[in-house]
N, C-alpha and C. Protein backbone atom coordinates (compact mmCIF):
# COMPACT_ATOMS: atom_id res chain seq x y z
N UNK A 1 47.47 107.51 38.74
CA UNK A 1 46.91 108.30 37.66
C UNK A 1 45.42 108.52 37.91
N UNK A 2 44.98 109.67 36.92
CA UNK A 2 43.74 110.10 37.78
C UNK A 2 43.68 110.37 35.85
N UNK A 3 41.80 109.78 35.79
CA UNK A 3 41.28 109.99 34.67
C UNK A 3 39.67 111.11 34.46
N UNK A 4 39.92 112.34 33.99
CA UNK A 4 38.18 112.81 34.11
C UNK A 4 37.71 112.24 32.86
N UNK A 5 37.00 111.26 33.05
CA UNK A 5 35.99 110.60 32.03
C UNK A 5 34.69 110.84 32.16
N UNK A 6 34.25 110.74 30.36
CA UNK A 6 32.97 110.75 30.74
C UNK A 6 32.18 109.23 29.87
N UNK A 7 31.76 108.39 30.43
CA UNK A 7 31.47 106.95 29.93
C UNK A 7 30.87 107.27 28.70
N UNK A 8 30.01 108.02 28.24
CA UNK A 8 29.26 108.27 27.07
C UNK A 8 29.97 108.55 25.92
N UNK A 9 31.39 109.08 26.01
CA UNK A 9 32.41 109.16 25.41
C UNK A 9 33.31 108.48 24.64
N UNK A 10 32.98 108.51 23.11
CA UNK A 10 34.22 107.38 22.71
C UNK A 10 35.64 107.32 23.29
N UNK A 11 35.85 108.87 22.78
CA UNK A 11 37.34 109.14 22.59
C UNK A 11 37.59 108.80 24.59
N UNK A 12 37.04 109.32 25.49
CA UNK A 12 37.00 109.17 26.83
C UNK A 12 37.42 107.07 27.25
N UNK A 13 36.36 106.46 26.35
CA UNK A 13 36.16 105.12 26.84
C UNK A 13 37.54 104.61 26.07
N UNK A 14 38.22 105.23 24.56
CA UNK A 14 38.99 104.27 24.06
C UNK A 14 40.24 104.57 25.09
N UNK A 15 40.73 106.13 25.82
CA UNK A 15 41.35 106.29 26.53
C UNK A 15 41.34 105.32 28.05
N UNK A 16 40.14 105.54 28.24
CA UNK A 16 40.30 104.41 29.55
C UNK A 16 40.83 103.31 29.25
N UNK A 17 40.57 102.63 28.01
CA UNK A 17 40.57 100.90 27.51
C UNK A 17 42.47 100.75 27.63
N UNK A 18 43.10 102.36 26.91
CA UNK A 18 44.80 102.18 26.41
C UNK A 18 45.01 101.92 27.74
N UNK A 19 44.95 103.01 28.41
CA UNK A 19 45.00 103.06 29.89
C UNK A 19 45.69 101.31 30.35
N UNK A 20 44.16 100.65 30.62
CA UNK A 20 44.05 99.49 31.44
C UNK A 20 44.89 98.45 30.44
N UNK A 21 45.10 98.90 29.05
CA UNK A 21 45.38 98.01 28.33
C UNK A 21 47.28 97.66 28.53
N UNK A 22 47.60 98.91 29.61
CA UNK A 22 49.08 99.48 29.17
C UNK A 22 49.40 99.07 31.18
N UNK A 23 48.36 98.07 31.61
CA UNK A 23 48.47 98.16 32.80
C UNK A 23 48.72 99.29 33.81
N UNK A 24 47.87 99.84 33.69
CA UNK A 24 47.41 101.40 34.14
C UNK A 24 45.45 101.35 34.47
N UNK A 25 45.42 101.05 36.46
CA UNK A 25 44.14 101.35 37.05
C UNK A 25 43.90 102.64 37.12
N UNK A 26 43.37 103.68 36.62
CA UNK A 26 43.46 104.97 37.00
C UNK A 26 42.21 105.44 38.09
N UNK A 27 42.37 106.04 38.92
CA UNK A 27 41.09 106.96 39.33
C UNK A 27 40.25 107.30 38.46
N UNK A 28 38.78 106.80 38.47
CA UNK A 28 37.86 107.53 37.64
C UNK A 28 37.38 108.63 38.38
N UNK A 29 37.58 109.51 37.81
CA UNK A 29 36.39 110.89 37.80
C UNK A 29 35.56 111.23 37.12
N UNK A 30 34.01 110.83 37.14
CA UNK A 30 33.11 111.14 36.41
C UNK A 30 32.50 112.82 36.53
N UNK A 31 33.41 113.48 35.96
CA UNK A 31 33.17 114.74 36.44
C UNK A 31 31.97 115.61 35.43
N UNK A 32 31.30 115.08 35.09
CA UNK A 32 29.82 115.25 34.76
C UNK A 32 29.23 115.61 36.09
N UNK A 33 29.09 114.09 37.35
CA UNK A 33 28.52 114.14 38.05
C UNK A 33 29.19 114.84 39.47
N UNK A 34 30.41 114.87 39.68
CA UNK A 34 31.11 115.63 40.51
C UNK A 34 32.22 116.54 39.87
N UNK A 35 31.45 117.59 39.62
CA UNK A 35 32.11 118.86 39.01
C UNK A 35 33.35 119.41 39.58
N UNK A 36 34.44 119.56 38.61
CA UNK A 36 35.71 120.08 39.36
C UNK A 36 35.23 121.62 40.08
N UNK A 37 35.85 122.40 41.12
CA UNK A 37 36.23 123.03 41.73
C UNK A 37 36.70 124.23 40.27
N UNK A 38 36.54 125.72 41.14
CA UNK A 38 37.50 126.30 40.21
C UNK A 38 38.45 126.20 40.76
N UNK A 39 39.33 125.77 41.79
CA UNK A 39 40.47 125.94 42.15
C UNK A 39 41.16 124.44 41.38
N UNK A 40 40.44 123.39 41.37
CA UNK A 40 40.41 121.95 40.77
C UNK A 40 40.88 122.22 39.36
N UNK A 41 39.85 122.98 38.25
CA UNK A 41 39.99 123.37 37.23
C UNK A 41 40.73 124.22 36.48
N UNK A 42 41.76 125.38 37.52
CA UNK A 42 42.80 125.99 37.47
C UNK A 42 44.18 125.22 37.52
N UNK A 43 44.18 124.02 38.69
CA UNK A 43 45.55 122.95 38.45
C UNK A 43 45.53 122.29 36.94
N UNK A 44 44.19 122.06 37.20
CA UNK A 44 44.07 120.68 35.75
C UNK A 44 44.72 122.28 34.72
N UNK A 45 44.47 123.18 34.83
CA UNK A 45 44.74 123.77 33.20
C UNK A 45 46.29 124.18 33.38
N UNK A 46 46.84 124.36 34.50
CA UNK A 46 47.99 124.53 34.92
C UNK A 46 49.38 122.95 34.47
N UNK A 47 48.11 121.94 34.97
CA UNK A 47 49.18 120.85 34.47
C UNK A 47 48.92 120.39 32.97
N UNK A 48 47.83 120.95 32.48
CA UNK A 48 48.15 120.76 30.67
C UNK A 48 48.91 121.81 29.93
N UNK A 49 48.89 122.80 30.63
CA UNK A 49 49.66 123.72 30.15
C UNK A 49 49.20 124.43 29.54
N UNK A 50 47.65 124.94 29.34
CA UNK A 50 46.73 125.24 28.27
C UNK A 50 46.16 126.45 28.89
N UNK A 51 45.28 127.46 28.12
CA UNK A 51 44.51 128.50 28.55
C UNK A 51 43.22 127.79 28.77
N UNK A 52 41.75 128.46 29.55
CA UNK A 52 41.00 128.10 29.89
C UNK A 52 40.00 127.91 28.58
N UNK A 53 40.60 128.75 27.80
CA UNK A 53 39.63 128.50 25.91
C UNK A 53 39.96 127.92 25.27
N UNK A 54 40.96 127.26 25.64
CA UNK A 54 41.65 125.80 24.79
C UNK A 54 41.23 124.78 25.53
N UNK A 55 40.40 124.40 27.00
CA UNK A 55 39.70 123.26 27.67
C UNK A 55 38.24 123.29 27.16
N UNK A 56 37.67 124.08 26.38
CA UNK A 56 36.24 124.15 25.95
C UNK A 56 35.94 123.68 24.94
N UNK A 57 34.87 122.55 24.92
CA UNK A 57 34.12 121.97 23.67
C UNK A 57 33.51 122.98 23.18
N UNK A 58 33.71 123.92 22.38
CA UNK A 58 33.30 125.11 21.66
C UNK A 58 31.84 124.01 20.37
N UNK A 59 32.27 122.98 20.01
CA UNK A 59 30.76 122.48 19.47
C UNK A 59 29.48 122.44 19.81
N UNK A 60 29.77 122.22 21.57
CA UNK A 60 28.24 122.44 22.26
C UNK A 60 27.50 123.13 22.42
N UNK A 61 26.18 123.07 22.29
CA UNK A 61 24.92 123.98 22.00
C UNK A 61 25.39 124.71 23.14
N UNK A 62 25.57 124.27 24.35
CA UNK A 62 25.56 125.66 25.63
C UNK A 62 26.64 126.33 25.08
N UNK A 63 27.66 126.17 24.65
CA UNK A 63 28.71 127.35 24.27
C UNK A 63 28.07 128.14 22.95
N UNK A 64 27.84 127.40 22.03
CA UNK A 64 26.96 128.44 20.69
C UNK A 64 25.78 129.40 21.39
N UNK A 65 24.94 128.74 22.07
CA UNK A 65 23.91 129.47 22.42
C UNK A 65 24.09 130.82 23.55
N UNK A 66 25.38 130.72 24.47
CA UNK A 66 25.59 131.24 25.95
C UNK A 66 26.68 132.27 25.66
N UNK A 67 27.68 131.25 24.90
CA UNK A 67 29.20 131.77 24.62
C UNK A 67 29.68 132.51 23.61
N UNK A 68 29.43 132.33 22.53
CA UNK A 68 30.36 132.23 21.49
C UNK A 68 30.07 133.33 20.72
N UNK A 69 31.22 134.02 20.64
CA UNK A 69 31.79 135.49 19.85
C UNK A 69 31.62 136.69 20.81
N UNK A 70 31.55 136.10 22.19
CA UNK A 70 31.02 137.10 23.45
C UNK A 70 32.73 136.97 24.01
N UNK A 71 33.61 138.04 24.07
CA UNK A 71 34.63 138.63 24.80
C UNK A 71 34.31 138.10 26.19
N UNK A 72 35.12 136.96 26.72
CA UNK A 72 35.08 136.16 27.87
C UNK A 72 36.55 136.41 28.86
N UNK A 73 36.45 136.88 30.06
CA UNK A 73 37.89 136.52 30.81
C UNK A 73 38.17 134.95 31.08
N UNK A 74 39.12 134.31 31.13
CA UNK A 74 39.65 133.07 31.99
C UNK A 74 38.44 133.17 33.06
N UNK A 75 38.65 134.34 33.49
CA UNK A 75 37.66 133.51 35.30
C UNK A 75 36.38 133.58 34.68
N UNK A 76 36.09 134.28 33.72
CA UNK A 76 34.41 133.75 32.43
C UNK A 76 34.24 132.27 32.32
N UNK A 77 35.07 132.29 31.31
CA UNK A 77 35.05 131.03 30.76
C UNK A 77 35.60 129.99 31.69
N UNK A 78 35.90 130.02 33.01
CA UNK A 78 36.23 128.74 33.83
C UNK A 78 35.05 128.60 34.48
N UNK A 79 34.19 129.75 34.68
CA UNK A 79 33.20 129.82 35.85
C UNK A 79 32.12 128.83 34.44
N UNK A 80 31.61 129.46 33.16
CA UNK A 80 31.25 128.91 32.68
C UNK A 80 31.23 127.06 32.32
N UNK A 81 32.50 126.66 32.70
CA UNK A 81 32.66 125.23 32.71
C UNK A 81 32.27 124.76 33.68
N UNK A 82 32.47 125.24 34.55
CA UNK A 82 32.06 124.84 35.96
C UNK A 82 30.25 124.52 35.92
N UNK A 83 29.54 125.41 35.35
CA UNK A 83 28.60 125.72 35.48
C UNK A 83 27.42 124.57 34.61
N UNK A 84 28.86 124.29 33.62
CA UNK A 84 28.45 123.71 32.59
C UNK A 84 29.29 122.98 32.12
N UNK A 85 29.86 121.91 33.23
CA UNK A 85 30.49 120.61 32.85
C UNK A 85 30.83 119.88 31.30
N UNK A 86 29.43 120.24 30.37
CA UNK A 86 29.77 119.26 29.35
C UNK A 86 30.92 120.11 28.77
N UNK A 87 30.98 121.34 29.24
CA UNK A 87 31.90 122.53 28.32
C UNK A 87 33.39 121.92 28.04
N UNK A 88 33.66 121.35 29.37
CA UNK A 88 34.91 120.47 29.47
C UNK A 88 35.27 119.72 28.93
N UNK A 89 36.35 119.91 27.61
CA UNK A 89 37.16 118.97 26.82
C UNK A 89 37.59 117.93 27.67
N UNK A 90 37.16 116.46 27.05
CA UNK A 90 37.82 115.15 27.76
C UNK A 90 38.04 114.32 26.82
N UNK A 91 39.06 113.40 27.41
CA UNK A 91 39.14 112.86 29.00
C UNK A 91 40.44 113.66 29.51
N UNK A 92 40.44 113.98 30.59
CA UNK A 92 42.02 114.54 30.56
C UNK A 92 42.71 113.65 31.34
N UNK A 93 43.74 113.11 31.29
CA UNK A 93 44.68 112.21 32.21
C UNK A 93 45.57 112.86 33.03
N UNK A 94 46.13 112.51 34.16
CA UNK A 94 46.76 113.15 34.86
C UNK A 94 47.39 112.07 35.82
N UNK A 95 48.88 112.90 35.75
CA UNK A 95 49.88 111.91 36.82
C UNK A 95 50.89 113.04 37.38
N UNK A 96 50.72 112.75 38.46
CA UNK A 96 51.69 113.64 39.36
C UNK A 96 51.67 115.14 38.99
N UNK A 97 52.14 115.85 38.38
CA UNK A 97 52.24 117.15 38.16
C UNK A 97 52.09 118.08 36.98
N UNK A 98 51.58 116.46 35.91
CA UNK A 98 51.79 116.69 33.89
C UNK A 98 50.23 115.92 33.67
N UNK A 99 49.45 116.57 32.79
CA UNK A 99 48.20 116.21 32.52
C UNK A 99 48.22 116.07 31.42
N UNK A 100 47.57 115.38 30.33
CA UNK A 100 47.42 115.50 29.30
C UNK A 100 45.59 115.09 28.68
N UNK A 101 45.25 115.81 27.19
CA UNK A 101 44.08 115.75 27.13
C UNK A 101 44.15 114.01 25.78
N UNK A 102 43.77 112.85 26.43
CA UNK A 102 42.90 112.17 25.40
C UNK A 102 42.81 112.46 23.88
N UNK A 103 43.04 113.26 23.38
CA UNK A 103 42.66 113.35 22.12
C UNK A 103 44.04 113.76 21.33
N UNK A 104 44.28 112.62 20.13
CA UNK A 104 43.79 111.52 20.45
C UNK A 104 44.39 110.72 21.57
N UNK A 105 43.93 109.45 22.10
CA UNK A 105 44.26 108.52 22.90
C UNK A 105 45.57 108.02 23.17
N UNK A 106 46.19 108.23 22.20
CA UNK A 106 47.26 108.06 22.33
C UNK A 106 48.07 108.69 22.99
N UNK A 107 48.14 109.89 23.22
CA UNK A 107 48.09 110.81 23.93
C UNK A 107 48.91 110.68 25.03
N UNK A 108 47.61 109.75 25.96
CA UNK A 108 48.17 109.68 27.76
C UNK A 108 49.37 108.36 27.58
N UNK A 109 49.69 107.71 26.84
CA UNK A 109 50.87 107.05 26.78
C UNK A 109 52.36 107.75 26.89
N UNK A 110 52.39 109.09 26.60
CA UNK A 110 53.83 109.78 27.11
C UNK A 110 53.80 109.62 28.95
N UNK A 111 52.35 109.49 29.61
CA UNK A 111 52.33 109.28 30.85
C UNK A 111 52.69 108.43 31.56
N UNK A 112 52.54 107.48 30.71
CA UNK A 112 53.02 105.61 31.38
C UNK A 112 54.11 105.74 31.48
């Protein structure tokens, strides 16, 4: 299993904790600091099953200030995450071919 966390993160840290708690080491990806790929960021939305405007923290000042009520394509708004990491809803969990997003935490337990 592969985790994009971000440590500063409740909902991110209580997910890591079920995780380890459920005997589950996952891959950390601190992808703050090593930014997914758009090709990276196209699987991850492929294995949640989600559009690229359903992976966006729409609360954050860079999306209010950059984004928001501006007519965006998918390859917009992915390039935008990319660009701008915090944009990225987390933690997302991922195993083999099915991802799921952390929230809530409970969540990545259909994964175990």
């Amino acid at each position: 299993m592969k985790i994009y966390h971000n440590p500063r993160c409740t909902k991110s840290r209580q997910t890591l904790a079920l995780l380890q708690e459920n005997g589950v080491e996952p891959e950390v990806v601190l992808y703050l600091d090593n930014v997914p790929t758009t090709d990276e960021l196209r699987d991850l939305l492929a294995k949640l099953g989600i559009s690229p405007i359903q992976l966006v923290r729409k609360g954050e000042a860079i999306w209010k200030e950059n984004f928001k009520g501006k007519e965006l394509s998918d390859d917009e708004i992915i390039a935008a995450m990319i660009s701008n990491p915090k944009l990225i809803e987390r933690p997302i969990v991922v195993k083999d071919q099915t991802a799921v997003l952390g929230r809530p935490p409970e969540n990545v337990l259909e994964l175990i």
